[in-house]
Every structure is written in structure tokens, then in C-alpha cells.
Protein backbone atom coordinates (compact mmCIF):
# COMPACT_ATOMS: atom_id res chain seq x y z
CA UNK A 1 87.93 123.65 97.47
CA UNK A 2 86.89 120.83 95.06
CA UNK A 3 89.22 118.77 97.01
CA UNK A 4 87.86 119.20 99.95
CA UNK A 5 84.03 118.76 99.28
CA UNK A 6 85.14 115.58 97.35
CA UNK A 7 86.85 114.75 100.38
CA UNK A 8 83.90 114.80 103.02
CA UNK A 9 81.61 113.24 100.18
CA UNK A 10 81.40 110.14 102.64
CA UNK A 11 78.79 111.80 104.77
CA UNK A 12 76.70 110.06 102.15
CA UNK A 13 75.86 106.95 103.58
CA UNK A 14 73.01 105.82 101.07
CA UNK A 15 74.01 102.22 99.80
CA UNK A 16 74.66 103.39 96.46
CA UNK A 17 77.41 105.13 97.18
CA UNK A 18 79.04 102.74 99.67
CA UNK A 19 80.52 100.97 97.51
CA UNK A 20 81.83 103.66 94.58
CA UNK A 21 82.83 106.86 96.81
CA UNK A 22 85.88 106.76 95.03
CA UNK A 23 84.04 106.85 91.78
CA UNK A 24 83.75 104.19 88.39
CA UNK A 25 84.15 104.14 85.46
CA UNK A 26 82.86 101.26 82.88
CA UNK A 27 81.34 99.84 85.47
CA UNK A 28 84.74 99.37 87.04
CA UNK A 29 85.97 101.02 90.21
CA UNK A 30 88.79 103.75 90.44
CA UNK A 31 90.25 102.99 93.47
CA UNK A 32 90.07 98.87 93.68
CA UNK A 33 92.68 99.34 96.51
CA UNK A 34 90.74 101.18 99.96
CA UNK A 35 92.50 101.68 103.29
CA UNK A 36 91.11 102.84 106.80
CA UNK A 37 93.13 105.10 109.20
CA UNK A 38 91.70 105.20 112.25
CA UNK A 39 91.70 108.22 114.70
CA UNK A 40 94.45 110.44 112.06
CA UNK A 41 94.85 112.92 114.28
CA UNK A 42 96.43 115.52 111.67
CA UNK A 43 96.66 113.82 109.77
CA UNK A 44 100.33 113.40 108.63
CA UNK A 45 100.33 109.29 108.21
CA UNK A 46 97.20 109.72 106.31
CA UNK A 47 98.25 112.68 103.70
CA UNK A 48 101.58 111.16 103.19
CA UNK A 49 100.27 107.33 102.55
CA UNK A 50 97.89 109.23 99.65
CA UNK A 51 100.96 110.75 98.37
CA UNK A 52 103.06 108.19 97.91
CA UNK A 53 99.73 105.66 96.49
CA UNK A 54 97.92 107.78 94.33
CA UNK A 55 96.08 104.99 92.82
CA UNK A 56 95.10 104.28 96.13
CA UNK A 57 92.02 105.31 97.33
CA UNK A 58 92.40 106.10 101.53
CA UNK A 59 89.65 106.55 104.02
CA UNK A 60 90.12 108.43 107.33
CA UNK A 61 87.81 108.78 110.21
CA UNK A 62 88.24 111.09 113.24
CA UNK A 63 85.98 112.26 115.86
CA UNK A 64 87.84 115.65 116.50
CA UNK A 65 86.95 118.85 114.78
CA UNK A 66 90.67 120.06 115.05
CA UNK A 67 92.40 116.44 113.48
CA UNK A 68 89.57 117.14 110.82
CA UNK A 69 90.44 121.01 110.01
CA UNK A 70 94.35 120.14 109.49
CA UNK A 71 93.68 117.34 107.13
CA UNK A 72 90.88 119.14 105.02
CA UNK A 73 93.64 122.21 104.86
CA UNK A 74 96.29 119.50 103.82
CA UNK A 75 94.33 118.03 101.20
CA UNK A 76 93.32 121.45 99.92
CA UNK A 77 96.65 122.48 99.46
CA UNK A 78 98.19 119.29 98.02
CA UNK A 79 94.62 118.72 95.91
CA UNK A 80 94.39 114.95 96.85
CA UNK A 81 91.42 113.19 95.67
CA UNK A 82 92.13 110.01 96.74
CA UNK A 83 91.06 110.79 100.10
CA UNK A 84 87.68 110.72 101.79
CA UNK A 85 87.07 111.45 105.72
CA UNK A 86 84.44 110.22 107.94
CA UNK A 87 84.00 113.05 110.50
CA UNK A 88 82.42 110.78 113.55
CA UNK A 89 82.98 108.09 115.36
CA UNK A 90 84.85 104.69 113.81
CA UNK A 91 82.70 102.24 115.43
CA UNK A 92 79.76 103.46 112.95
CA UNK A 93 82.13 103.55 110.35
CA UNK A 94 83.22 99.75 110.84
CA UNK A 95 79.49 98.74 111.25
CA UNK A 96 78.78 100.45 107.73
CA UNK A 97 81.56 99.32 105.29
CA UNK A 98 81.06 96.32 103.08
CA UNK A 99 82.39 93.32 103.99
CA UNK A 100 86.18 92.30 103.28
CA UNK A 101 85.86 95.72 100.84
CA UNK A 102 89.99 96.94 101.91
CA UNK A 103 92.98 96.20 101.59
CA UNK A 104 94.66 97.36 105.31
CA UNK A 105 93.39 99.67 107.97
CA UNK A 106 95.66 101.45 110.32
CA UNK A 107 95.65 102.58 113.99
CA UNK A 108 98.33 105.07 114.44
CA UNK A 109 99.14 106.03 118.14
CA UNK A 110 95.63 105.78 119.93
CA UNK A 111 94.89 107.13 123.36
CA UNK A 112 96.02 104.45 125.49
CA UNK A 113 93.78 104.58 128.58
CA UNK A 114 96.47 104.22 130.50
CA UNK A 115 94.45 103.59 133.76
CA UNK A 116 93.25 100.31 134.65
CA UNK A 117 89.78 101.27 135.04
CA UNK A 118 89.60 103.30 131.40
CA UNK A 119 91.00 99.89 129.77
CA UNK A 120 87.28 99.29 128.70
CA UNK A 121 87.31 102.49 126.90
CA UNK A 122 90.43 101.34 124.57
CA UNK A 123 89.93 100.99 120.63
CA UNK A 124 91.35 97.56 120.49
CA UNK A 125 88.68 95.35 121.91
CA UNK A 126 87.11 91.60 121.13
CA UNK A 127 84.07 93.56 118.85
CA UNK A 128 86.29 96.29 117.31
CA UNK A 129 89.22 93.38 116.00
CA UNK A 130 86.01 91.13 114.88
CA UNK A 131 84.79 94.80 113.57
CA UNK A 132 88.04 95.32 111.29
CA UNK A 133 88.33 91.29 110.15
CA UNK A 134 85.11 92.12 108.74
CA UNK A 135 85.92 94.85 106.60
CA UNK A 136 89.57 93.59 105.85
CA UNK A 137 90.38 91.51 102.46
CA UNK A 138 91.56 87.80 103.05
CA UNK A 139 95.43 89.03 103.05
CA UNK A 140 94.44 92.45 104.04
CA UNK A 141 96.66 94.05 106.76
CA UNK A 142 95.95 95.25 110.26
CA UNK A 143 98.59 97.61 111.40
CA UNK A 144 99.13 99.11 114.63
CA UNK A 145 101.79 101.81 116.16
CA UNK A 146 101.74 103.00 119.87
CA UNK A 147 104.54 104.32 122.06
CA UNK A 148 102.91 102.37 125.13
CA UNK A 149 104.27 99.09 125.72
CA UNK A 150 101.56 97.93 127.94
CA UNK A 151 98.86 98.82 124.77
CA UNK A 152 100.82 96.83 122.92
CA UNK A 153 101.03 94.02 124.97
CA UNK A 154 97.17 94.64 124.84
CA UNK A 155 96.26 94.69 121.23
CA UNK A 156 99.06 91.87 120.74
CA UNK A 157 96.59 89.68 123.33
CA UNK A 158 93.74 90.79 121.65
CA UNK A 159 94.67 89.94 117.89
CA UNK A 160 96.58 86.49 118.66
CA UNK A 161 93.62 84.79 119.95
CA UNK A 162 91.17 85.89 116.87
CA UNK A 163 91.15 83.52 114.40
CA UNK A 164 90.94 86.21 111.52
CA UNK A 165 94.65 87.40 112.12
CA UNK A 166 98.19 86.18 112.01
CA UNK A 167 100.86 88.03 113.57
CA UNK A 168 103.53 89.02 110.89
CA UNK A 169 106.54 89.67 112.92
CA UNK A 170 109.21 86.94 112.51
CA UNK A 171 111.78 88.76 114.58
CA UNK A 172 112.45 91.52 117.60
CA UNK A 173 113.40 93.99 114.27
CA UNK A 174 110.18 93.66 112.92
CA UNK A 175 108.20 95.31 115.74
CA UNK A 176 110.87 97.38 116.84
CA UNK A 177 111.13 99.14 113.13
CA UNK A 178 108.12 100.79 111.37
CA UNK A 179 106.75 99.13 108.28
CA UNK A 180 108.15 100.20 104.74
CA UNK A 181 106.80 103.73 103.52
CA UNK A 182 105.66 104.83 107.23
CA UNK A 183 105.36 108.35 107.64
CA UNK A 184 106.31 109.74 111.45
CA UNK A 185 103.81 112.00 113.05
CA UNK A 186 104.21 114.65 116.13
CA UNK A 187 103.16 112.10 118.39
CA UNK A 188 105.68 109.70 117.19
CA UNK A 189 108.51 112.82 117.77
CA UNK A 190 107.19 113.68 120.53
CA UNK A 191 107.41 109.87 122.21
CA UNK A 192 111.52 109.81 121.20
CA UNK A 193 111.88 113.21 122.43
CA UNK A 194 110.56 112.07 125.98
CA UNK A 195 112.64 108.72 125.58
CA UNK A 196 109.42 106.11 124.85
CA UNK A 197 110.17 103.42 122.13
CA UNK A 198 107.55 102.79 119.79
CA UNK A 199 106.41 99.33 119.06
CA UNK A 200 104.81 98.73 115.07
CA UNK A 201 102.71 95.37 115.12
CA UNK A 202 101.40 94.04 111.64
CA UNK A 203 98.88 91.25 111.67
CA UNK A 204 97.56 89.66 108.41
CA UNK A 205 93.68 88.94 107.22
CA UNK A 206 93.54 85.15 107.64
CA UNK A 207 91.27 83.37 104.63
CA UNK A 208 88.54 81.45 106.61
CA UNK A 209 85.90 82.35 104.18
CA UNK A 210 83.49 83.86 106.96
CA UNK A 211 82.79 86.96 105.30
CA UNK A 212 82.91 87.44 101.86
CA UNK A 213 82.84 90.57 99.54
CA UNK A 214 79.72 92.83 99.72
């Protein structure tokens, strides 16, 4: 269980801890290297990522109590502790991280509102991309997945006219094929299985030195 109560150790906000929930040592920090998933569902990008980048450290954040129970019981049994959750929404999450403090955040298959009137209620807005160039490194990568080609079209719109991010994709292959080291979730099977083609956008941190570390 150590895991695990190391794992929900961010429900400390306090500002001391902000910036060393992944611990120090000689005044130095573990885990230089953070990442965000947003909305994991259960999981199974997240647990995977931490896996394969152990010297990572990797934040998630989830609203659902179910999403929550299978990654605590995943990182139980595989005894990750470079993993922390956030169990609440990720807007408050956004507004309390440190400015340009990780490396990449991720947004794996979110609901897509498909309904013109629920578009308001979609993650990718004007506030929330702002939101994430915040947080993000100069260089830092925002990376998106959905199986919905109009979202995509959406957060594609969205991200191209910030001035924080540059779209990475130099051909059709590169948002056709998921990045290096992706890990599929049941969502992801679940879109082939019903014939939907996933889209994976990448956008980078541009350096405009309005935000800086802290």
C-alpha cells in the first residue's frame, strides 16, 4: 500500500510541496522530468508511460472514482512510485502547477461533446490551451489522441492560432500513426473495432519567454 498512499500524496496542495512531490535529495529534485495525463481513464497510457520512464516522474488527474480505483490497483501491484494522481477536476490542477514546471502533458481520448450545443463543455478550449502553455517547458510537448475527426479538427483550430504552440506534424503519417512508445487503451480498441481511425496530434512549447519557471 506504500505505493498507493505515495501515489495520492498530491492532495497536498501547500506550496512546499508543489514543487518536490516527487521528492529531493541534496537539494536537487528526483524526478527533474514531470508529465500531466489528463482525464486517464484506467489508466493504461498512464501506468505504461511510468513503466517504460522510470526516472520519470508522471502526474495523472481524473475526476472519476472508477478511472481512479483501476490505476491505484495498477500501481499497487506494479509498486510504481513515480506516479502521483490528482483525484478532481484538471482545471484546478492547471491553475495550481508552477509555471513551465513539465516536460509534456497528454490528453488521451476525451469525451468529445459530440453535439453542437455541448461544444462549450469540451477540454480543449482558448483558457485550457493558454492553461497547459503555462505549465509546459519551452520545448515541452502537448499531445493529443481522439478517435473523432471533428475534435480533432477542433483542438487542431484551437492550438494553431496560440502563439505558445507549433504543430509538429510534417506529413499525413505523422497524425495518422501514434507517437513513439504510445501505449493503446480500451477506448483506442474499442474505436478500430467499430471502424473509427484515430488521429495523434503533437504540438510543441514555443520559447516566447512569457512564463518562466516557478
Amino acid at each position: 500500500m506504500a505505493a498507493v498512499e505515495t501515489a495520492m500524496s498530491m492532495s497536498d496542495r501547500s506550496k512546499a510541496r508543489r514543487g518536490a512531490f516527487f521528492g529531493r535529495r541534496k537539494g536537487h529534485a528526483l524526478r527533474p522530468r514531470i508529465r500531466l495525463e489528463i482525464g486517464f481513464g484506467g489508466g493504461e497510457h498512464m501506468i505504461a508511460q511510468a513503466e517504460q520512464h522510470p526516472r520519470t516522474g508522471f502526474i495523472g488527474v481524473e475526476p472519476f472514482v472508477n478511472g481512479m480505483a483501476k490505476a491505484l490497483a495498477a500501481i499497487d501491484l506494479k509498486n510504481l512510485s513515480n506516479i502521483r494522481l490528482h483525484f478532481d477536476d484538471a482545471v484546478f490542477l492547471l491553475e495550481w502547477l508552477p509555471s513551465a514546471s513539465l516536460a509534456g502533458v497528454d490528453l488521451i481520448y476525451p469525451d468529445p461533446w459530440p453535439k453542437r450545443r455541448h461544444w462549450k463543455r469540451r477540454f480543449i478550449q482558448d483558457e485550457s490551451v493558454a492553461a497547459i502553455a503555462r505549465i509546459l517547458r519551452p520545448g515541452g510537448e502537448f499531445r493529443f489522441a481522439t478517435d473523432v475527426a471533428d475534435y480533432a479538427a477542433w483542438t487542431l483550430k484551437h492550438l494553431i492560432r496560440s502563439p505558445d504552440f507549433a504543430w509538429t506534424a510534417e506529413r499525413a503519417d505523422d497524425w495518422r500513426h501514434a507517437w513513439s512508445g504510445f501505449s493503446a487503451t480500451r477506448y483506442e480498441a474499442k474505436a478500430k473495432r467499430e471502424g473509427r481511425v484515430p488521429c495523434y496530434l503533437i504540438f510543441r512549447r514555443t520559447d516566447d519567454g512569457r512564463w518562466t519557471a516557478g
